[in-house]
PDB file of N, CA and C in Angstrom:
ATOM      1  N   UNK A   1     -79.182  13.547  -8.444  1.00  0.00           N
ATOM      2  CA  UNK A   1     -79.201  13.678  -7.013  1.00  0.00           C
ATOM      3  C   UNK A   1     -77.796  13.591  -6.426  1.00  0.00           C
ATOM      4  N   UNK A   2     -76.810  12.580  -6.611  1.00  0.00           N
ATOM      5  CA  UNK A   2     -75.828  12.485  -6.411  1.00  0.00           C
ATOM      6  C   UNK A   2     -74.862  13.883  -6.564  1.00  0.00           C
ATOM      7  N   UNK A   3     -75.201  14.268  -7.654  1.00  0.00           N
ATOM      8  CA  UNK A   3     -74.205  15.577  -7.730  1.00  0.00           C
ATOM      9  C   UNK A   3     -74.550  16.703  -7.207  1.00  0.00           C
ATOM     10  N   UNK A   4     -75.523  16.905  -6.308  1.00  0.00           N
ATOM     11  CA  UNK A   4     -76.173  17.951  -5.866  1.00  0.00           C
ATOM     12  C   UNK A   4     -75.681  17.095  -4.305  1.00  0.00           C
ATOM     13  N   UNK A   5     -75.240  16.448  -4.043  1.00  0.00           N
ATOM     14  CA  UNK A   5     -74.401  15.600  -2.478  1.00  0.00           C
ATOM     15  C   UNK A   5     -73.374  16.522  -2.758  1.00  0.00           C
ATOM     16  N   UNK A   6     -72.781  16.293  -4.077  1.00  0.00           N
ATOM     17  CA  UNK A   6     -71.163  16.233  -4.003  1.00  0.00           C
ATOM     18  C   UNK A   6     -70.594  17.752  -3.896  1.00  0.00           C
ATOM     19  N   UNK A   7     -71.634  18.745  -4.509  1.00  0.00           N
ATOM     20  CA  UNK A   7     -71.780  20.163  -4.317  1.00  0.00           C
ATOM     21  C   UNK A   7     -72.287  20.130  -2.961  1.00  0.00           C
ATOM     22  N   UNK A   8     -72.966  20.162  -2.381  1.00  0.00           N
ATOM     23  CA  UNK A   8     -73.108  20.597  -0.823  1.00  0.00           C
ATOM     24  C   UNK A   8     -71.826  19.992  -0.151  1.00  0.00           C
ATOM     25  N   UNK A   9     -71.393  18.742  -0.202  1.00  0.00           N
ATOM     26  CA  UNK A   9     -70.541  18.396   0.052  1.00  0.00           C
ATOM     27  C   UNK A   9     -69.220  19.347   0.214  1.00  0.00           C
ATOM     28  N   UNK A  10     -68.811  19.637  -1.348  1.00  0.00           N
ATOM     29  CA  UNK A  10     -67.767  20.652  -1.700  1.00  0.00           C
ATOM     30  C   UNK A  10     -67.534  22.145  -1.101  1.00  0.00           C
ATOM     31  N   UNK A  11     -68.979  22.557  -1.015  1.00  0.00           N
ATOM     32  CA  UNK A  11     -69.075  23.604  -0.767  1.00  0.00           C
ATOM     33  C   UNK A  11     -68.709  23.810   0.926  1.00  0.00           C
ATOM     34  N   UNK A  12     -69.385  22.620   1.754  1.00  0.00           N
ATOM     35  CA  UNK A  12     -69.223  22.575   3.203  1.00  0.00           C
ATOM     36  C   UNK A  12     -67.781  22.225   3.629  1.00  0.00           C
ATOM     37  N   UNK A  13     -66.931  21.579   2.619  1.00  0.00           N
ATOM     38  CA  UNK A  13     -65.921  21.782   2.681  1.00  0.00           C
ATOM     39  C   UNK A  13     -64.706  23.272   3.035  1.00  0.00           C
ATOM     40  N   UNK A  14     -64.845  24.419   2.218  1.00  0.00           N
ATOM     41  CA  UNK A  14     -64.605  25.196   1.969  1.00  0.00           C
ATOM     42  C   UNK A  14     -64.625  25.984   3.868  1.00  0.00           C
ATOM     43  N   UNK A  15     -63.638  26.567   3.711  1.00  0.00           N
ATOM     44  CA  UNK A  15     -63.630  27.382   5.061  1.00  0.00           C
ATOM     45  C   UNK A  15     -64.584  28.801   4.726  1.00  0.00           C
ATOM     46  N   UNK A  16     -65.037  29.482   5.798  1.00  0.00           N
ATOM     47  CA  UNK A  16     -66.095  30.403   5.267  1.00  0.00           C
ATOM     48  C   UNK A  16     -65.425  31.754   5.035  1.00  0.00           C
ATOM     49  N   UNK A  17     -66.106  32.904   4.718  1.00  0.00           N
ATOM     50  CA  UNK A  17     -65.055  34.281   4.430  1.00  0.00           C
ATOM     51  C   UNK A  17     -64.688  34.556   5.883  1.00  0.00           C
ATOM     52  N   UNK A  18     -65.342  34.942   6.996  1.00  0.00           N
ATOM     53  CA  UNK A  18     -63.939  35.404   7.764  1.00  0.00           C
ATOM     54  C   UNK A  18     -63.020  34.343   8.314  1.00  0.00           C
ATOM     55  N   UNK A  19     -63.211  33.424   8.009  1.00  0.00           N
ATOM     56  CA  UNK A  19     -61.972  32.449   8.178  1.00  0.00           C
ATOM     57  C   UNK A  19     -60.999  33.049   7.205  1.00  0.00           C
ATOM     58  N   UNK A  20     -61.109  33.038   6.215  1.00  0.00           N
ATOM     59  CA  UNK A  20     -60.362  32.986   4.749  1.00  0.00           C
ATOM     60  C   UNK A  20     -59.895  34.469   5.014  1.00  0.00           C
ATOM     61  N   UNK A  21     -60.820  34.910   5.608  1.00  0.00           N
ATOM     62  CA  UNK A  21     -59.987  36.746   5.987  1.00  0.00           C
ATOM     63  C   UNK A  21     -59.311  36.501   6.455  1.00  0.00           C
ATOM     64  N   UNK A  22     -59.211  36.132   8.132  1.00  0.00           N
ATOM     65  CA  UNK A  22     -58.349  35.823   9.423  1.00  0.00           C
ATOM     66  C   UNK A  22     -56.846  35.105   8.560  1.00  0.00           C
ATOM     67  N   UNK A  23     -57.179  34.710   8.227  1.00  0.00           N
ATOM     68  CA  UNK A  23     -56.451  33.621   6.947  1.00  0.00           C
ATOM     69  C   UNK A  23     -54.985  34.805   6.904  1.00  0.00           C
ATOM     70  N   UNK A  24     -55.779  35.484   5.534  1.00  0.00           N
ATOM     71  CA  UNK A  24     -55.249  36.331   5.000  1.00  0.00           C
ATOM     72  C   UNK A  24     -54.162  37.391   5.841  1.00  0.00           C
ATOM     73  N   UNK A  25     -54.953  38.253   6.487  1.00  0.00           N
ATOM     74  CA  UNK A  25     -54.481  38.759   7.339  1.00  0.00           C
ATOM     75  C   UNK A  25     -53.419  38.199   8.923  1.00  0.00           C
ATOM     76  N   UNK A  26     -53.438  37.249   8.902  1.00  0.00           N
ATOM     77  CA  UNK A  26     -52.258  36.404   9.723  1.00  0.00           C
ATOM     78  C   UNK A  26     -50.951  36.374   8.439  1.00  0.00           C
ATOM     79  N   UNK A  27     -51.555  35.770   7.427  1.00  0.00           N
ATOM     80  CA  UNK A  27     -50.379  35.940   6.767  1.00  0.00           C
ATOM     81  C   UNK A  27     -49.383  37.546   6.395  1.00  0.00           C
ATOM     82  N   UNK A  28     -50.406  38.108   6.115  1.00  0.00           N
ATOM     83  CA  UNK A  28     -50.126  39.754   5.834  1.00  0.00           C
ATOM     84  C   UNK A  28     -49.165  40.268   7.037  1.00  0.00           C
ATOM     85  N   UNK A  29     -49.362  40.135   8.628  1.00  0.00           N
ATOM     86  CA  UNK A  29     -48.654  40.210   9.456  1.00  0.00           C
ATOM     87  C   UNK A  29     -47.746  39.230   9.643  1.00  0.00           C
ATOM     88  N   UNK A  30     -47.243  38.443   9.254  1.00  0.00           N
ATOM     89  CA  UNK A  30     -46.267  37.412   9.651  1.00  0.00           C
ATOM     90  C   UNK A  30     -45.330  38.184   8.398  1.00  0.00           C
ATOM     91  N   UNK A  31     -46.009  38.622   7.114  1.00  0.00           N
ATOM     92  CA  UNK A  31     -44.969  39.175   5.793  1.00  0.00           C
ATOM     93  C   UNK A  31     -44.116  40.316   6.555  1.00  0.00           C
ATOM     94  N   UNK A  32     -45.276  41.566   7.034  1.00  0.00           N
ATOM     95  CA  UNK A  32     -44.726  42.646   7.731  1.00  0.00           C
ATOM     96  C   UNK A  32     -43.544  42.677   8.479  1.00  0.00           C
ATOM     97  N   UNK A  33     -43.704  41.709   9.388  1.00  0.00           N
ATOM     98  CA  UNK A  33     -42.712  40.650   9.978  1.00  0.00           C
ATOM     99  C   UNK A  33     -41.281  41.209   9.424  1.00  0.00           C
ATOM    100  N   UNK A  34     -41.001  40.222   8.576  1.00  0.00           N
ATOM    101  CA  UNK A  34     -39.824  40.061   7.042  1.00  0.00           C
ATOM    102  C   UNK A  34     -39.500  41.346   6.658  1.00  0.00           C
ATOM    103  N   UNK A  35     -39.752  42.478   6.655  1.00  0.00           N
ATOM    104  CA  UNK A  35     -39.450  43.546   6.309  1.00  0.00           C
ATOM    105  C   UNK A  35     -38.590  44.262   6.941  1.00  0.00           C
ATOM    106  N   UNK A  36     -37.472  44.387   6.249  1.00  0.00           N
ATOM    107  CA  UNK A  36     -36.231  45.413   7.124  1.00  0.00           C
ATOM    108  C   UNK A  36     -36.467  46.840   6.425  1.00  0.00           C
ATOM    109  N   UNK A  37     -36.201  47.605   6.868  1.00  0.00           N
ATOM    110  CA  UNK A  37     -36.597  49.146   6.493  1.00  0.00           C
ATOM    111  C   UNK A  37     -35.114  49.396   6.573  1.00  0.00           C
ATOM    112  N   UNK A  38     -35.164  50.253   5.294  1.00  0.00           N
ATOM    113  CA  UNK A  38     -33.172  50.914   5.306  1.00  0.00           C
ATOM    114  C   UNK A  38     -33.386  52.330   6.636  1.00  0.00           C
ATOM    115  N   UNK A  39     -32.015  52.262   6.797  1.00  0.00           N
ATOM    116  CA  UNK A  39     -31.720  53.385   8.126  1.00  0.00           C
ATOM    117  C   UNK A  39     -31.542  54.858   6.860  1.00  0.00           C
ATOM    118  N   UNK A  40     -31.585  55.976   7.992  1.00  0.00           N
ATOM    119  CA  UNK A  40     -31.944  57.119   7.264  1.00  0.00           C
ATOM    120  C   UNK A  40     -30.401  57.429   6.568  1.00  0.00           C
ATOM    121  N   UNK A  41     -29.227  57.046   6.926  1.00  0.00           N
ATOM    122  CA  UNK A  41     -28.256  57.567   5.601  1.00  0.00           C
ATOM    123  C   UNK A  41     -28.529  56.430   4.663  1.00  0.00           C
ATOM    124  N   UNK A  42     -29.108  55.957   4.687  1.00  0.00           N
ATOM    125  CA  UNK A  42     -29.004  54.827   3.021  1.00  0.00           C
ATOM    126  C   UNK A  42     -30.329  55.685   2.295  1.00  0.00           C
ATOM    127  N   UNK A  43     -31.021  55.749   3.183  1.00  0.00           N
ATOM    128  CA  UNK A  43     -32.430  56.710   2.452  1.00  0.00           C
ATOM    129  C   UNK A  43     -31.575  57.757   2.231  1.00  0.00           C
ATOM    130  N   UNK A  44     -30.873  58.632   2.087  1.00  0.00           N
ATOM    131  CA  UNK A  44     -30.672  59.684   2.262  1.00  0.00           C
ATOM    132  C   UNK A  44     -29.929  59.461   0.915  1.00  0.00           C
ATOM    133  N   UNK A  45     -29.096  58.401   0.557  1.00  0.00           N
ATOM    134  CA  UNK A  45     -27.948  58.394   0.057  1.00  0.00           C
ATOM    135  C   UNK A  45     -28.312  57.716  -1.413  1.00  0.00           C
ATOM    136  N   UNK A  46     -29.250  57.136  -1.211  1.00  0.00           N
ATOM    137  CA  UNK A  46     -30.120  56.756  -2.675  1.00  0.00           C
ATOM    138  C   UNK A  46     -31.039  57.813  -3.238  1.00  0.00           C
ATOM    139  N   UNK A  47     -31.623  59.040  -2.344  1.00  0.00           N
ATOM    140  CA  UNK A  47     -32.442  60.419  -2.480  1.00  0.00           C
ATOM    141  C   UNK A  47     -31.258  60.950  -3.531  1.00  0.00           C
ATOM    142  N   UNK A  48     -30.050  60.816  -2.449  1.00  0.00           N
ATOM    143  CA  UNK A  48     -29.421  61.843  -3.401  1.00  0.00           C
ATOM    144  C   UNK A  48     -28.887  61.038  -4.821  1.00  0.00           C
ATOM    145  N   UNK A  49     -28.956  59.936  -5.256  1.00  0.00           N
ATOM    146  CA  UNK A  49     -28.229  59.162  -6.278  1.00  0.00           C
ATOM    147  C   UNK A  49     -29.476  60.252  -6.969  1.00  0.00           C
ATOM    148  N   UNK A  50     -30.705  59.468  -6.823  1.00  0.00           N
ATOM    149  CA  UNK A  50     -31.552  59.847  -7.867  1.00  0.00           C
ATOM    150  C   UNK A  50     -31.498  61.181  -8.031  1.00  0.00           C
ATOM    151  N   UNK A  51     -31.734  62.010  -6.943  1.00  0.00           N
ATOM    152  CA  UNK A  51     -31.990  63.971  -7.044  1.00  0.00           C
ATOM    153  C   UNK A  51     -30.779  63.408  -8.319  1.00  0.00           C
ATOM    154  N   UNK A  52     -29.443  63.486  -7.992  1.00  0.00           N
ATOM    155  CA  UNK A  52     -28.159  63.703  -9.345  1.00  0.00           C
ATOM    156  C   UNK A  52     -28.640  63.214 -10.712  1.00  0.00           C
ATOM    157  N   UNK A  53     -29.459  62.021 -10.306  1.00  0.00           N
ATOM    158  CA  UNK A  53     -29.467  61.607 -12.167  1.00  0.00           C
ATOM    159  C   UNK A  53     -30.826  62.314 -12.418  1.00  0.00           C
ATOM    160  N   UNK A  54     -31.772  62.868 -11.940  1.00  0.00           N
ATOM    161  CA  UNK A  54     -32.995  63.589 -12.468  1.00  0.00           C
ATOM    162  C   UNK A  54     -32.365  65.243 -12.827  1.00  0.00           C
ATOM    163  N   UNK A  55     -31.980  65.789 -11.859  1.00  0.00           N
ATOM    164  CA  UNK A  55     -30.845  66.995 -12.620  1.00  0.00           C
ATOM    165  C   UNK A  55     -29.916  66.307 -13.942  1.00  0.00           C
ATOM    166  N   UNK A  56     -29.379  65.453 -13.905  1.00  0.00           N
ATOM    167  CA  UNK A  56     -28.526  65.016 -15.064  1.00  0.00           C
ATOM    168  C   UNK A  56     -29.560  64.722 -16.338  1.00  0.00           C
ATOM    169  N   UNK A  57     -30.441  64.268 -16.062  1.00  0.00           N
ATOM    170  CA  UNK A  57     -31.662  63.719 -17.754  1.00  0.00           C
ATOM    171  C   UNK A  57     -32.234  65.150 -17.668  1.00  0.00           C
ATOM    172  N   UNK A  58     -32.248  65.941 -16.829  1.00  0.00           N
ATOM    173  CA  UNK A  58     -33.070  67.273 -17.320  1.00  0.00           C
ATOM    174  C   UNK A  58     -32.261  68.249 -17.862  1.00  0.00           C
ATOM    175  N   UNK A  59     -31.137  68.227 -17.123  1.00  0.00           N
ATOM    176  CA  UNK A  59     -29.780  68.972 -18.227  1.00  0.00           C
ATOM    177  C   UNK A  59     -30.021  68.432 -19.847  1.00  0.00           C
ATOM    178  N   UNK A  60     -29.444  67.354 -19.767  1.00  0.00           N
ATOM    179  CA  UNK A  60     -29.593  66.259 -21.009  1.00  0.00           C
ATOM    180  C   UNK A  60     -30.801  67.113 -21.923  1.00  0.00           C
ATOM    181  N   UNK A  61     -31.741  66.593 -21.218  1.00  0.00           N
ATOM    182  CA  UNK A  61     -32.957  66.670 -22.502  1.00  0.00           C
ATOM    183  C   UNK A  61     -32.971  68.736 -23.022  1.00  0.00           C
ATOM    184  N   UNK A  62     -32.395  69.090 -21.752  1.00  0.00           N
ATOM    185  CA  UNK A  62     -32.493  71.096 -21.595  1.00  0.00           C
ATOM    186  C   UNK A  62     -31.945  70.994 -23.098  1.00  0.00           C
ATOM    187  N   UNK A  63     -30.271  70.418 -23.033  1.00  0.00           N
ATOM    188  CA  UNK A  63     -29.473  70.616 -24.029  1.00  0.00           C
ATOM    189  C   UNK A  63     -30.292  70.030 -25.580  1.00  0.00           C
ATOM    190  N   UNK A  64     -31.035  69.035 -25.643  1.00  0.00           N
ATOM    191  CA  UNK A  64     -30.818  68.396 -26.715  1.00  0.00           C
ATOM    192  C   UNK A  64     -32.579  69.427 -27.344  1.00  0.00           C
ATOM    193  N   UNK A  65     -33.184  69.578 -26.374  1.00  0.00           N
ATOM    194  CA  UNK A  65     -34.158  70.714 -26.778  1.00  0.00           C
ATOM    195  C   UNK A  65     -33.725  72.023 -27.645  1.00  0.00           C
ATOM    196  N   UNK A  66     -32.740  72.748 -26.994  1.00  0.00           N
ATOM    197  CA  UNK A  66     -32.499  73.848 -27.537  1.00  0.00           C
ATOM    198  C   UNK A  66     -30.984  73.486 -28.476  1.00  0.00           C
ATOM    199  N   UNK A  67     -30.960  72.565 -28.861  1.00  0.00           N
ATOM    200  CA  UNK A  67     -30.291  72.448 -29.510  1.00  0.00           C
ATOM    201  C   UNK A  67     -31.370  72.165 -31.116  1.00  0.00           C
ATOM    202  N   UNK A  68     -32.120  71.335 -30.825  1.00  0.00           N
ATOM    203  CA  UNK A  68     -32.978  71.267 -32.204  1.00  0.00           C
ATOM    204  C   UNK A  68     -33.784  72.417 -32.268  1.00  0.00           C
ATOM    205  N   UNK A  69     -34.710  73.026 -31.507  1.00  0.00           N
ATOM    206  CA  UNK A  69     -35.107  74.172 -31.351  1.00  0.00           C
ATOM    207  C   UNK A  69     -34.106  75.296 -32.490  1.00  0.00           C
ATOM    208  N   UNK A  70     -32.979  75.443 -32.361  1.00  0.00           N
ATOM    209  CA  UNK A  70     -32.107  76.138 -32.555  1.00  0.00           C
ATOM    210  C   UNK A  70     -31.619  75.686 -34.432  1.00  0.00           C
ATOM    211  N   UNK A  71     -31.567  74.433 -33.841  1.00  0.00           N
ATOM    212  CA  UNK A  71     -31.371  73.801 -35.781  1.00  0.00           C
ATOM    213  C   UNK A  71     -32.676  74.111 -36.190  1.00  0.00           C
ATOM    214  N   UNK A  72     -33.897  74.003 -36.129  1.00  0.00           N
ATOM    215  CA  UNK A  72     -34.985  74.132 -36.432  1.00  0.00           C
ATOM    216  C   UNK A  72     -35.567  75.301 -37.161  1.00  0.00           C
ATOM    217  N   UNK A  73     -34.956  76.017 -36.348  1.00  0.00           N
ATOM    218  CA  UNK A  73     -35.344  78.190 -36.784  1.00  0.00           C
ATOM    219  C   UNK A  73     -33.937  77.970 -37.686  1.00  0.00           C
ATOM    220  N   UNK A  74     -33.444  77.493 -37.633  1.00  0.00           N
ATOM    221  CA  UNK A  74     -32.160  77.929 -38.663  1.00  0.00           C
ATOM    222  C   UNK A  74     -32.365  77.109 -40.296  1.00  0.00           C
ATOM    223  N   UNK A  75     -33.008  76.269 -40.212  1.00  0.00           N
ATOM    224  CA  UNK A  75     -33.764  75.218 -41.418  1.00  0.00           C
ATOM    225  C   UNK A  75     -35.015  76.119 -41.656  1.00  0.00           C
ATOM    226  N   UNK A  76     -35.559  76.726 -40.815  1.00  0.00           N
ATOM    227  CA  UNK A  76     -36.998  77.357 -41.123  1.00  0.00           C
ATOM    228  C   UNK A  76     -36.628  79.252 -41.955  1.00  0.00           C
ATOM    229  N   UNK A  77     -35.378  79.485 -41.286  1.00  0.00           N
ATOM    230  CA  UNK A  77     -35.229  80.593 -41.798  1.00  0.00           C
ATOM    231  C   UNK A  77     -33.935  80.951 -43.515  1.00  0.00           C
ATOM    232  N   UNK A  78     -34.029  78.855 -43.556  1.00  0.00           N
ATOM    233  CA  UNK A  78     -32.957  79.644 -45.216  1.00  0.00           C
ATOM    234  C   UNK A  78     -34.099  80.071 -46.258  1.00  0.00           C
TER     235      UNK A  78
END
């Protein structure tokens, strides 16, 4: 009997779900808050870092493709 107190007990303890939502979501907006967003030349200027190194690994891999490609037919054709 006692432990069937201490569970109702426990349980009435507990805040209910849309509390625990409201909860949530206060926090979620207070995070939003905290968030600085970069200005459009820093976006712009990290677009272009990456655009350069995705042209640069696709050169890269272009070269190292037709380069074995190329050893390949030449091993296949002695």
């Amino acid at each position: 009997m006692a432990d069937k107190e201490i569970v109702k007990k426990q349980k009435s303890d507990k805040p209910s779900f849309f509390a625990r939502l409201a909860k949530k979501f206060k926090g979620l907006k207070s995070e939003f808050k905290k968030i600085t967003w970069a200005n459009v030349r820093t976006t712009f200027k990290n677009f272009s870092i990456v655009l350069v190194a995705l042209i640069a690994f696709a050169v890269a891999i272009g070269l190292v493709d037709l380069g074995l490609g190329s050893l390949f037919k030449w091993l296949l054709s002695l």
